[in-house]
N, C-alpha and C. Protein backbone atom coordinates (compact mmCIF):
# COMPACT_ATOMS: atom_id res chain seq x y z
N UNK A 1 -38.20 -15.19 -32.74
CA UNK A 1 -38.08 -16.58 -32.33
C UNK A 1 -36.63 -17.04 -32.41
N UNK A 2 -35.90 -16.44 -33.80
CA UNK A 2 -34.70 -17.12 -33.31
C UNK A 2 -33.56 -15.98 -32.71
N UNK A 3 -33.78 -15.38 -32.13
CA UNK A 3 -33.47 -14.62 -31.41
C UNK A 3 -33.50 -15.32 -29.79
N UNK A 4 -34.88 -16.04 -29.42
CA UNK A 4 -34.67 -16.53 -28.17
C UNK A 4 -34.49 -17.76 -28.17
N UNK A 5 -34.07 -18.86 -29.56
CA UNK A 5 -33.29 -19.56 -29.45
C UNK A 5 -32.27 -19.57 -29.44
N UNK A 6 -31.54 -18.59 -29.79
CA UNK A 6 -29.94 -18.13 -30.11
C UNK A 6 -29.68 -18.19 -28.58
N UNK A 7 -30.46 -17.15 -27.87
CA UNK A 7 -30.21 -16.95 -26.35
C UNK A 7 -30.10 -17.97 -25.40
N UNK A 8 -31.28 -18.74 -25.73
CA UNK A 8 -31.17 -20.23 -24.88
C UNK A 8 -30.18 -20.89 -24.96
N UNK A 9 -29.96 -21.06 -26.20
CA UNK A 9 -28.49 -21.99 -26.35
C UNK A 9 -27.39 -21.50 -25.66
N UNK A 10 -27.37 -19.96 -25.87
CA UNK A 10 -26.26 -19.56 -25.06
C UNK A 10 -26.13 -19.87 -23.94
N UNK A 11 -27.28 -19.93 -23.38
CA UNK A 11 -27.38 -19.69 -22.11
C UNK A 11 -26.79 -21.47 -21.64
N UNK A 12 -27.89 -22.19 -22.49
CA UNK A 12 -27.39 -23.67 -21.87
C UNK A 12 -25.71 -24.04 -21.79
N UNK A 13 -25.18 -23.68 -22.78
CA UNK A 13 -23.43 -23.90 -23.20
C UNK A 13 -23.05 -23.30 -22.13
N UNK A 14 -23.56 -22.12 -21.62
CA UNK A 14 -22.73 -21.56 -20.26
C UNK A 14 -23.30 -22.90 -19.03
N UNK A 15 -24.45 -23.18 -19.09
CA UNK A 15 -24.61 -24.11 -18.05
C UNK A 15 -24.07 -25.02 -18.15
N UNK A 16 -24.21 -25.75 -19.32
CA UNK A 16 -23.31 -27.03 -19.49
C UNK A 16 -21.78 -27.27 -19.11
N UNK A 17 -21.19 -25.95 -19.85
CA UNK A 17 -19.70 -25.58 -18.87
C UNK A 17 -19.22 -25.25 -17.54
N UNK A 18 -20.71 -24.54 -16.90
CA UNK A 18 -20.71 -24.75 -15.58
C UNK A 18 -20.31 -26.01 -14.84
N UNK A 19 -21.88 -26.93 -14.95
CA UNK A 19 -22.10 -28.24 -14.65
C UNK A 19 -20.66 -28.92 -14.69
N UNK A 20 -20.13 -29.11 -16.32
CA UNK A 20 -18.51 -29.83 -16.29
C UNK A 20 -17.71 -29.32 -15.52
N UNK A 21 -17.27 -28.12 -15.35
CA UNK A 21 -16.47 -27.45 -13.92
C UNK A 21 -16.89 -28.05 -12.58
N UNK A 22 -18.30 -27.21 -12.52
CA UNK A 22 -18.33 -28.36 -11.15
C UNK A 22 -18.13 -29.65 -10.66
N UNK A 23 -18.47 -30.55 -11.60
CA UNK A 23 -18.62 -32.06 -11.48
C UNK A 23 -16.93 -32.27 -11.48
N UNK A 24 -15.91 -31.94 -11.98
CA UNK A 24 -14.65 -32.24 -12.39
C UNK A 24 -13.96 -32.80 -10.89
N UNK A 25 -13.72 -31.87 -10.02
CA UNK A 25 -13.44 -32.59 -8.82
C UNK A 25 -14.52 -33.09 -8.00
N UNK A 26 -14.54 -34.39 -8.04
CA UNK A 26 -15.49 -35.11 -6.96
C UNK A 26 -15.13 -35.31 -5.55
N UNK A 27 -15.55 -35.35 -4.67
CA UNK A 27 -15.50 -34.88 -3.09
C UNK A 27 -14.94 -36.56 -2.89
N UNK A 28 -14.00 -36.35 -2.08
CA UNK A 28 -13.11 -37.17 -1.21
C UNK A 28 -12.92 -36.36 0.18
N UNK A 29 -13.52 -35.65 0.41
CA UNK A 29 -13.29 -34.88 1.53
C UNK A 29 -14.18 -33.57 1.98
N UNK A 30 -14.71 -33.22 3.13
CA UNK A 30 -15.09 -32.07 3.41
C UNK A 30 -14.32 -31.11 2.75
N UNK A 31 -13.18 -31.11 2.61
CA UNK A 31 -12.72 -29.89 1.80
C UNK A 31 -13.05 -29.79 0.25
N UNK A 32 -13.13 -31.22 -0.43
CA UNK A 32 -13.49 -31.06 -1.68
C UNK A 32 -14.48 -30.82 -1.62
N UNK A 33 -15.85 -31.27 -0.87
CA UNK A 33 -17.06 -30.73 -0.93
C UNK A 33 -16.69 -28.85 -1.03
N UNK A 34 -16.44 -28.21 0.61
CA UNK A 34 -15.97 -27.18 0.01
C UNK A 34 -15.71 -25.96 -1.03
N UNK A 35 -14.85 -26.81 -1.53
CA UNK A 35 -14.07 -26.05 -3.09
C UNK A 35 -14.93 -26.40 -3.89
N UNK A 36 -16.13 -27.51 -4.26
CA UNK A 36 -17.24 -27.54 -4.69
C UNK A 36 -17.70 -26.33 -5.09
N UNK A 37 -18.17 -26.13 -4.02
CA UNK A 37 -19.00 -25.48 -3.83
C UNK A 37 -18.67 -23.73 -3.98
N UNK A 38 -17.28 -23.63 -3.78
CA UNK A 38 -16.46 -22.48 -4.33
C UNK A 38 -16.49 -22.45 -5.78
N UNK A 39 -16.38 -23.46 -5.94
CA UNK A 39 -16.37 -23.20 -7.35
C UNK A 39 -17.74 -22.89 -8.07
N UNK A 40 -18.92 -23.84 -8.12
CA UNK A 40 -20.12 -23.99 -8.33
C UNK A 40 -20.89 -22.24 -7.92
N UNK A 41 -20.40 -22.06 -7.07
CA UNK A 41 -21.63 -20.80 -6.58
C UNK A 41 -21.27 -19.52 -7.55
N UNK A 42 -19.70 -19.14 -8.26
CA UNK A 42 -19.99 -18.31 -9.08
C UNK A 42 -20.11 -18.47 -10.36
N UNK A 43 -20.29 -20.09 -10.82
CA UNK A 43 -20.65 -20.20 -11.60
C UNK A 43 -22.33 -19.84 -12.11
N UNK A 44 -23.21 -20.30 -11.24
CA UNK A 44 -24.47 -20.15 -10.58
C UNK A 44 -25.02 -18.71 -10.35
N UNK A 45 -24.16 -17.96 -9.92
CA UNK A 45 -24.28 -16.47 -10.23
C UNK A 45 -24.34 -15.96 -10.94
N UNK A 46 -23.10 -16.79 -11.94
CA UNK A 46 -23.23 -15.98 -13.40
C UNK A 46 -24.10 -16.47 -14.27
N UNK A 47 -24.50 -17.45 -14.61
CA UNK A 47 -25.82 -18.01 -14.71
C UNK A 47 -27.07 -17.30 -14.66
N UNK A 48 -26.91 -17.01 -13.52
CA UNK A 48 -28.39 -16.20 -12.92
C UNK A 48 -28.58 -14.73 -13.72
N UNK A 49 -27.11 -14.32 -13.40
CA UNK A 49 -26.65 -12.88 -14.30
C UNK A 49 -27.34 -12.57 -15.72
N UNK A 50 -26.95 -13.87 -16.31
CA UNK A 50 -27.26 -13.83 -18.27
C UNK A 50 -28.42 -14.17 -17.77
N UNK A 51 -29.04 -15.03 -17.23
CA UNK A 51 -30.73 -15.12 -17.44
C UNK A 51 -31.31 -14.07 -17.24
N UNK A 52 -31.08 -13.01 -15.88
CA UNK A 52 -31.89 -11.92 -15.94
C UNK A 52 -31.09 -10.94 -16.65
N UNK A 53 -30.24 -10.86 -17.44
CA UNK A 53 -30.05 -9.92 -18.78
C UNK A 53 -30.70 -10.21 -19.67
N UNK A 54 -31.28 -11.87 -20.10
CA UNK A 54 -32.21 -11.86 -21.03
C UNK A 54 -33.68 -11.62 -21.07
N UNK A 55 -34.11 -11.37 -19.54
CA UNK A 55 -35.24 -11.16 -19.17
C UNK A 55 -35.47 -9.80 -19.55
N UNK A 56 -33.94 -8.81 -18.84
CA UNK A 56 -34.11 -7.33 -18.84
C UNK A 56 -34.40 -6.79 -19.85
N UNK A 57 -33.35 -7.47 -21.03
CA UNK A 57 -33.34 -7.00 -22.60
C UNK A 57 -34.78 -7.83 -23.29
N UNK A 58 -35.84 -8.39 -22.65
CA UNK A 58 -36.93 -8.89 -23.50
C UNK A 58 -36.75 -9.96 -24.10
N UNK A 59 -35.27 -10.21 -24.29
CA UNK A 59 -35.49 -11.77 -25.10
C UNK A 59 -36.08 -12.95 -24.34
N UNK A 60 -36.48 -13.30 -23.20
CA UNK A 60 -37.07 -13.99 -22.64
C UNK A 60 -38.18 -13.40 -21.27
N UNK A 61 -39.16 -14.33 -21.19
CA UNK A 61 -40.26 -13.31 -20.44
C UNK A 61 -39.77 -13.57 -18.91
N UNK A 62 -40.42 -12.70 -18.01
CA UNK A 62 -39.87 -13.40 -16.68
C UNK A 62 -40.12 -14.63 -16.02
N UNK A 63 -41.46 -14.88 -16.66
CA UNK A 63 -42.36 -16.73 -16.06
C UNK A 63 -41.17 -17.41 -16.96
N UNK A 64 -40.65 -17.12 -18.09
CA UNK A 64 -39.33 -18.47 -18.81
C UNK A 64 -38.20 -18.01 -18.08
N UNK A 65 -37.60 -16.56 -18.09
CA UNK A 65 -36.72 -16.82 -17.15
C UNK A 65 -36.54 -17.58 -15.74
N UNK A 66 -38.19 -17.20 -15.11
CA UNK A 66 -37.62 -18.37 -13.61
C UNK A 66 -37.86 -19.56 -13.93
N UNK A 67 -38.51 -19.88 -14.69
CA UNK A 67 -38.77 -21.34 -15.42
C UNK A 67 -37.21 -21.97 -15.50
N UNK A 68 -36.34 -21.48 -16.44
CA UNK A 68 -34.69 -21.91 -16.52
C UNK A 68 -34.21 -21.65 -14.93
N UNK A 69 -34.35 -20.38 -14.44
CA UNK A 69 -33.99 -20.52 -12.78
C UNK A 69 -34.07 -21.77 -12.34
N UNK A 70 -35.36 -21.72 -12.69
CA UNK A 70 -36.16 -22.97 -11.42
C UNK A 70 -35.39 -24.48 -11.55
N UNK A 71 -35.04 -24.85 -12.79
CA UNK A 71 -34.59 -25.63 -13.45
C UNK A 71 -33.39 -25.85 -13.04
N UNK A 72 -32.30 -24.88 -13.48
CA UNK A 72 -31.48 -24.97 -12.96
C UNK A 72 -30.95 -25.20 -11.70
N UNK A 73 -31.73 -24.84 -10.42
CA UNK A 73 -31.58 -24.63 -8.89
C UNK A 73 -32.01 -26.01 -8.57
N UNK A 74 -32.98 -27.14 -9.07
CA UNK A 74 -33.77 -28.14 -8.86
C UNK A 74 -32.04 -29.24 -9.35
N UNK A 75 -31.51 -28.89 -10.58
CA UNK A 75 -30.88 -29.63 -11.18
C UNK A 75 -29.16 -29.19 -10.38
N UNK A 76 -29.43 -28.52 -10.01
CA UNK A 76 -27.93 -28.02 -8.79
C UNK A 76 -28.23 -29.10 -7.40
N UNK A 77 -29.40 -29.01 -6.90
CA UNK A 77 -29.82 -29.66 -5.77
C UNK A 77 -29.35 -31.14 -6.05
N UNK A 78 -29.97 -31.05 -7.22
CA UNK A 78 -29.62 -32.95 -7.50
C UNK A 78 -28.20 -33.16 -7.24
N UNK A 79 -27.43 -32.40 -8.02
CA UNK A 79 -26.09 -32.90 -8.45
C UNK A 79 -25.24 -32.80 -6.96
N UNK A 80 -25.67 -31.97 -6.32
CA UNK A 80 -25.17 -31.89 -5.16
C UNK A 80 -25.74 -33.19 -4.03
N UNK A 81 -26.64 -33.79 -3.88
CA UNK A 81 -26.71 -34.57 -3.25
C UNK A 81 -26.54 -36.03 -3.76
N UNK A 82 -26.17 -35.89 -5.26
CA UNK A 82 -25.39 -37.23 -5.75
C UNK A 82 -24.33 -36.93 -5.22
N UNK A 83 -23.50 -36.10 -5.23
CA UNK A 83 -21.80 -35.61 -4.87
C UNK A 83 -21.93 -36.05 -3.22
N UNK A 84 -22.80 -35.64 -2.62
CA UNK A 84 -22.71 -36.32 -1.56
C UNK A 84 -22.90 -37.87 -1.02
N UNK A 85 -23.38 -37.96 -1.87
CA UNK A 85 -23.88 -39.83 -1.90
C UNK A 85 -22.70 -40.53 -1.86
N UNK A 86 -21.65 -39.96 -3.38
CA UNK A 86 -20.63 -40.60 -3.49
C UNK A 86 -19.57 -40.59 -2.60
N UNK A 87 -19.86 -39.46 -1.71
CA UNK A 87 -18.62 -38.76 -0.97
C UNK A 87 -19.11 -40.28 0.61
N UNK A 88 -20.19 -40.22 0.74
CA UNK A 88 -20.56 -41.04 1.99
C UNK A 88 -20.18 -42.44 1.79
N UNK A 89 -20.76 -43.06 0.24
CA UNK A 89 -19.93 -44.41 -0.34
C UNK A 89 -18.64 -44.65 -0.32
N UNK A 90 -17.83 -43.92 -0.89
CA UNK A 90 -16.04 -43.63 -0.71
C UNK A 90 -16.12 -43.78 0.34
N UNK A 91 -16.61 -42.92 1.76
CA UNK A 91 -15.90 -43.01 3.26
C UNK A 91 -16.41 -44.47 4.14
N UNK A 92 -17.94 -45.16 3.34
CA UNK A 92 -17.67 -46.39 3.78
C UNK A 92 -17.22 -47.51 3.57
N UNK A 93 -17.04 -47.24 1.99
CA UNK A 93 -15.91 -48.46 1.03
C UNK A 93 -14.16 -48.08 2.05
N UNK A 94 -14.22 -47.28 2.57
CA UNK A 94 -12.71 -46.52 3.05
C UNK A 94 -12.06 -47.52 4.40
N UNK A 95 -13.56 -47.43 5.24
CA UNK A 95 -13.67 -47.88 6.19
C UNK A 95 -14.00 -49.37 6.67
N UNK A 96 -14.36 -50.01 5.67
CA UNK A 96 -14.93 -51.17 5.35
C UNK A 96 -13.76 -51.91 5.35
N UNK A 97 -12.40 -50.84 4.04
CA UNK A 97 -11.12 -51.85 4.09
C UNK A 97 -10.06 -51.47 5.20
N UNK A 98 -10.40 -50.59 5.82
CA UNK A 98 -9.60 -50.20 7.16
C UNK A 98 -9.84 -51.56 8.20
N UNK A 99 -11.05 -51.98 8.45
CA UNK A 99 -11.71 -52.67 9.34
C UNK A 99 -11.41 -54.08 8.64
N UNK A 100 -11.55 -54.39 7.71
CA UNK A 100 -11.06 -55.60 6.91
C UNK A 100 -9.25 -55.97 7.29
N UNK A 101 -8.67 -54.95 7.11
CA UNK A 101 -6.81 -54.73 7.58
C UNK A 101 -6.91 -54.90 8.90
N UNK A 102 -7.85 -54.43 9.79
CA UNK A 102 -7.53 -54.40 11.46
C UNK A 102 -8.25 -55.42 11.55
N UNK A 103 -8.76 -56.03 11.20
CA UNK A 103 -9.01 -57.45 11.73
C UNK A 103 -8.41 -58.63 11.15
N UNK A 104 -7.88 -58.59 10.23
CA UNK A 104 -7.01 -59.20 9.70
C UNK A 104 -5.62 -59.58 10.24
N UNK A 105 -4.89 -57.98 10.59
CA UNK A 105 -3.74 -57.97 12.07
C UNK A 105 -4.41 -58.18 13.24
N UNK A 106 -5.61 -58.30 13.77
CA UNK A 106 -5.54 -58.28 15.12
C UNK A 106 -5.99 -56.95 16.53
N UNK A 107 -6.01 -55.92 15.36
CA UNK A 107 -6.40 -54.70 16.20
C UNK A 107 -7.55 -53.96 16.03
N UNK A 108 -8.09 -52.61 16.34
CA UNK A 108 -8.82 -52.15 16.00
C UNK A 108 -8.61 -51.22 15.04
N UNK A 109 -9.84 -50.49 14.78
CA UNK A 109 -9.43 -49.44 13.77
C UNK A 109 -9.30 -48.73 14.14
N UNK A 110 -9.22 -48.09 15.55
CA UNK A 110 -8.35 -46.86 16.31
C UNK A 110 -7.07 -46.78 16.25
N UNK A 111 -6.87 -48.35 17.18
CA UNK A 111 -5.71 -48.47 17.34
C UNK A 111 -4.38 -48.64 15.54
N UNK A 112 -5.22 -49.04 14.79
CA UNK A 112 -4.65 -49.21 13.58
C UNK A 112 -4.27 -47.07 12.84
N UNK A 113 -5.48 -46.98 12.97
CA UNK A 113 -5.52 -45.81 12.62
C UNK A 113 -4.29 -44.84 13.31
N UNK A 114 -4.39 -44.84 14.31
CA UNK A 114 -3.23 -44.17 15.35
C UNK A 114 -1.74 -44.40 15.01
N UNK A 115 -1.81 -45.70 14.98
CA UNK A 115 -0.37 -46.31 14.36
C UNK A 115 -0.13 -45.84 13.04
N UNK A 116 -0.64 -45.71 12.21
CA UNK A 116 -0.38 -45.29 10.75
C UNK A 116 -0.22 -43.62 11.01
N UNK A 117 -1.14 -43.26 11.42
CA UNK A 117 -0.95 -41.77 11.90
C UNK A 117 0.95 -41.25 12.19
N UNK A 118 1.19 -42.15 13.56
CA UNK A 118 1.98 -41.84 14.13
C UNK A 118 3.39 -42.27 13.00
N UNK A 119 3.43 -42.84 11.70
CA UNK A 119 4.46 -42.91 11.21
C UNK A 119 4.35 -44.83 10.81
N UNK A 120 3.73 -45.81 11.54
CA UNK A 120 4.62 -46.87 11.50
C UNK A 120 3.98 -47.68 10.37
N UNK A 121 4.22 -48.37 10.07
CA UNK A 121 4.44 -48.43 8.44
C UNK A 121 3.27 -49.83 8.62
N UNK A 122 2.48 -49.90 7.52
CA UNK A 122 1.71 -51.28 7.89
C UNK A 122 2.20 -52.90 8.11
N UNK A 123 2.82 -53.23 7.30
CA UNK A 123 4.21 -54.26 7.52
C UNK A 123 4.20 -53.94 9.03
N UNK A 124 5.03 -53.42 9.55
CA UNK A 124 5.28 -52.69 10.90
C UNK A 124 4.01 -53.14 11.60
N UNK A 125 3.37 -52.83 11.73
CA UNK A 125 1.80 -53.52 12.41
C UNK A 125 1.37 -54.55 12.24
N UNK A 126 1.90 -55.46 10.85
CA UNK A 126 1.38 -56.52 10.79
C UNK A 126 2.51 -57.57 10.99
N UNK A 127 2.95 -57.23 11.46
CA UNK A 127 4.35 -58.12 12.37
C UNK A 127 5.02 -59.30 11.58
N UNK A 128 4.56 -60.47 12.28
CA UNK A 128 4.44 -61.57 11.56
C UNK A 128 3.93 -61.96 10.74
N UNK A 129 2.43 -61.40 10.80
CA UNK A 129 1.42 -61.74 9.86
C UNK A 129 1.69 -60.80 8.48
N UNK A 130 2.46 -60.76 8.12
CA UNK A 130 2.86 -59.59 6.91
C UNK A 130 2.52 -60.52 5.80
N UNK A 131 2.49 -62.50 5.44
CA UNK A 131 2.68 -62.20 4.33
C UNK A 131 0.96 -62.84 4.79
N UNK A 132 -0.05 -63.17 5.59
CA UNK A 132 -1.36 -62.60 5.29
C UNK A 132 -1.70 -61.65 4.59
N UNK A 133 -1.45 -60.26 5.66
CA UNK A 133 -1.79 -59.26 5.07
C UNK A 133 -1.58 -58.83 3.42
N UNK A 134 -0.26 -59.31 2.83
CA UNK A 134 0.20 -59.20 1.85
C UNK A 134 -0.62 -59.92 0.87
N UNK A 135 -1.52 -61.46 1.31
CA UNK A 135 -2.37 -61.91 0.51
C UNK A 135 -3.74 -61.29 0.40
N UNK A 136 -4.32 -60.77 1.94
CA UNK A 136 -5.32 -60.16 2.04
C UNK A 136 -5.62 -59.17 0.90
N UNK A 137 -4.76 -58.05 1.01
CA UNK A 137 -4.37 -57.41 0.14
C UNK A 137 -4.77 -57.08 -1.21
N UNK A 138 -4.06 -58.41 -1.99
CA UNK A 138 -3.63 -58.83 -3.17
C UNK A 138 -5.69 -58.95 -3.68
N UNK A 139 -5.60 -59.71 -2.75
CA UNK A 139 -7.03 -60.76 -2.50
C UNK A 139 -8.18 -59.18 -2.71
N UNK A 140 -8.05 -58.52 -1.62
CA UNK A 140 -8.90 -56.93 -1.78
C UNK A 140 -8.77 -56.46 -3.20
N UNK A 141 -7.51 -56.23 -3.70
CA UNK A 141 -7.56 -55.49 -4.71
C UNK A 141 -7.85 -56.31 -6.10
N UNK A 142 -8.31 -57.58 -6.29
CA UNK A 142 -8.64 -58.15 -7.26
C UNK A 142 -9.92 -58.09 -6.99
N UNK A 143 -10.78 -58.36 -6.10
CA UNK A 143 -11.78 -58.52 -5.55
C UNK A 143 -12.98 -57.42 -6.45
């Protein structure tokens, strides 16, 4: 018995250190999703590795080993479609204050977007209306 508590624990501390690795960079981007997921999958492997070494060596049966599998793969799913949740919230909180700035100057969010792209500075776009924007702003980021 304490033999396959010794093991479990091990096993969880490796998950738990997994889990914190993965979670560490949160997705701002298809690429962070990505590297996520670069990262996460050999963690997950190795994971899988020590569980069926503890199966092989007897310290755990195979119905508890997929039991922790199962567990684990259910609790990966989750974390991954919170990571995505947040990643979709960020890009419409993103867009929300893009569209808040272009209507504020006067343009769209193409046309705003394009302009920033191309170099010109927001001041620069907001012409006259700079010290609006400058309250808008102020006003957003207390908000």
């Amino acid at each position: 018995m304490r033999k396959v508590l010794t093991s479990l624990l091990a096993a969880g501390i490796l998950v738990a250190g997994g889990f914190v690795a993965a979670s560490i960079a949160a997705p701002g981007s298809a690429g962070a999703q990505e590297n996520d997921e670069a990262v996460s999958e050999p963690i997950f492997s190795t994971v899988a590795d020590v569980i069926q070494g503890l199966v092989d060596d007897g310290t755990l049966t195979q119905e508890q080993g997929d039991a922790v599998s199962g567990a684990l793969e259910q609790h990966r799913t989750e974390v991954r479609e919170q990571r995505e949740l947040r990643h979709e919230e960020k890009r419409a909180e993103h867009e929300a204050r893009l569209q808040g700035i272009a209507d504020m100057i006067g343009v769209t969010t193409d046309e705003l977007t394009t302009q920033l792209r191309e170099g010109t500075t927001l001041a620069e776009i907001a012409g006259d209306q700079i010290d609006e924007l400058r309250t808008y702003l102020i006003d957003e980021a207390n908000a």
